[in-house]
Protein backbone atom coordinates (compact mmCIF):
# COMPACT_ATOMS: atom_id res chain seq x y z
CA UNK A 1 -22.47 -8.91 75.03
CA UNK A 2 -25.88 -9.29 75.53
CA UNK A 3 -25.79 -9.28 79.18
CA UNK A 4 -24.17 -5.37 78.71
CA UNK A 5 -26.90 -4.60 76.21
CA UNK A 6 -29.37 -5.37 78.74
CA UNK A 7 -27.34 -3.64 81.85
CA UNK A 8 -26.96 -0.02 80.13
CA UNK A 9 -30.87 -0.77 79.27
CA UNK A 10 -31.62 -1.05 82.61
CA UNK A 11 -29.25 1.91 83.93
CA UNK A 12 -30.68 4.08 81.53
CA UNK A 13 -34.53 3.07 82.69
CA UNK A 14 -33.67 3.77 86.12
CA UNK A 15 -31.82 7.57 85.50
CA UNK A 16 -35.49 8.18 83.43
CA UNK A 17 -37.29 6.96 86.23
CA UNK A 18 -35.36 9.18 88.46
CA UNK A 19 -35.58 12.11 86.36
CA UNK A 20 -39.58 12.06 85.72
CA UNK A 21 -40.19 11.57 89.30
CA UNK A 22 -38.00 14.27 90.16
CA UNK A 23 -39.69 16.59 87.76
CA UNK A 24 -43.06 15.49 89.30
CA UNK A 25 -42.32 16.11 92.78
CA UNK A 26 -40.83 19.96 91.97
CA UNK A 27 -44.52 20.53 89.75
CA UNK A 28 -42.99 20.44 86.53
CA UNK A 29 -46.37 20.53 84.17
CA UNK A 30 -45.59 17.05 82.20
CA UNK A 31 -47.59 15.61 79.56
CA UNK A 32 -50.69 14.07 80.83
CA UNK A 33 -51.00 11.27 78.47
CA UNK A 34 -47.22 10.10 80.09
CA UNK A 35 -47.52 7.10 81.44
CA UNK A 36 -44.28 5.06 83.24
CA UNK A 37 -45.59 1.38 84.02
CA UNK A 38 -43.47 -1.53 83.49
CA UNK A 39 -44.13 -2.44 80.24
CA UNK A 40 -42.74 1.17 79.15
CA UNK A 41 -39.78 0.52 81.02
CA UNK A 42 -39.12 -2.97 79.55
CA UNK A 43 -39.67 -1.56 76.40
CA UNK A 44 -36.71 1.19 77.28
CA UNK A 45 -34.79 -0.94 78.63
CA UNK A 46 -34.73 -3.68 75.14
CA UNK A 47 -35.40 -0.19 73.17
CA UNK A 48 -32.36 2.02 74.82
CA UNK A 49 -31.02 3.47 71.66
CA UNK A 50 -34.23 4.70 70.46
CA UNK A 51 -35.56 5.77 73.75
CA UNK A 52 -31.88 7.88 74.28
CA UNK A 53 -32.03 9.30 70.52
CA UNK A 54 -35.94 10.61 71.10
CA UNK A 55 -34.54 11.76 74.59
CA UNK A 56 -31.70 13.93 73.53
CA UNK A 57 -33.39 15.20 71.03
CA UNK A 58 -36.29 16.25 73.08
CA UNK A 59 -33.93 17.71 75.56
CA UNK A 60 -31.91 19.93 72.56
CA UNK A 61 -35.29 21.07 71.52
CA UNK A 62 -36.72 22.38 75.28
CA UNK A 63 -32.95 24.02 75.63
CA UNK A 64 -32.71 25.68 72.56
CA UNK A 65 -35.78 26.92 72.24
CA UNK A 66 -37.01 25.63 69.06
């Protein structure tokens, strides 16, 4: 139980990873005060939930318009 805790953690760290570097390498302005060291992503990956709850929410905001 744990272990799958962990594993969705960690799959979900990597597609964010994926995702900001993507965005940096097509020149997307990002926020300059982002920073993506390990201890954020440990913290993601125990911290999943949150971090996916503050991301879709983000996300709905930026498509929508709001």
């Amino acid at each position: 139980m744990i272990l799958t805790y962990l594993l969705i953690g960690v799959i979900f760290t990597f597609l964010i990873d994926i995702l900001i570097n993507y965005l940096y390498y097509l020149d997307v302005p990002l926020s300059e005060d982002m920073e993506w060291d390990n201890f954020h992503r440990f913290l993601c990956i125990i911290l999943w939930p949150f971090a996916l709850i503050i991301f879709i929410g983000s996300f709905l905001r930026k498509y929508f318009g709001e």
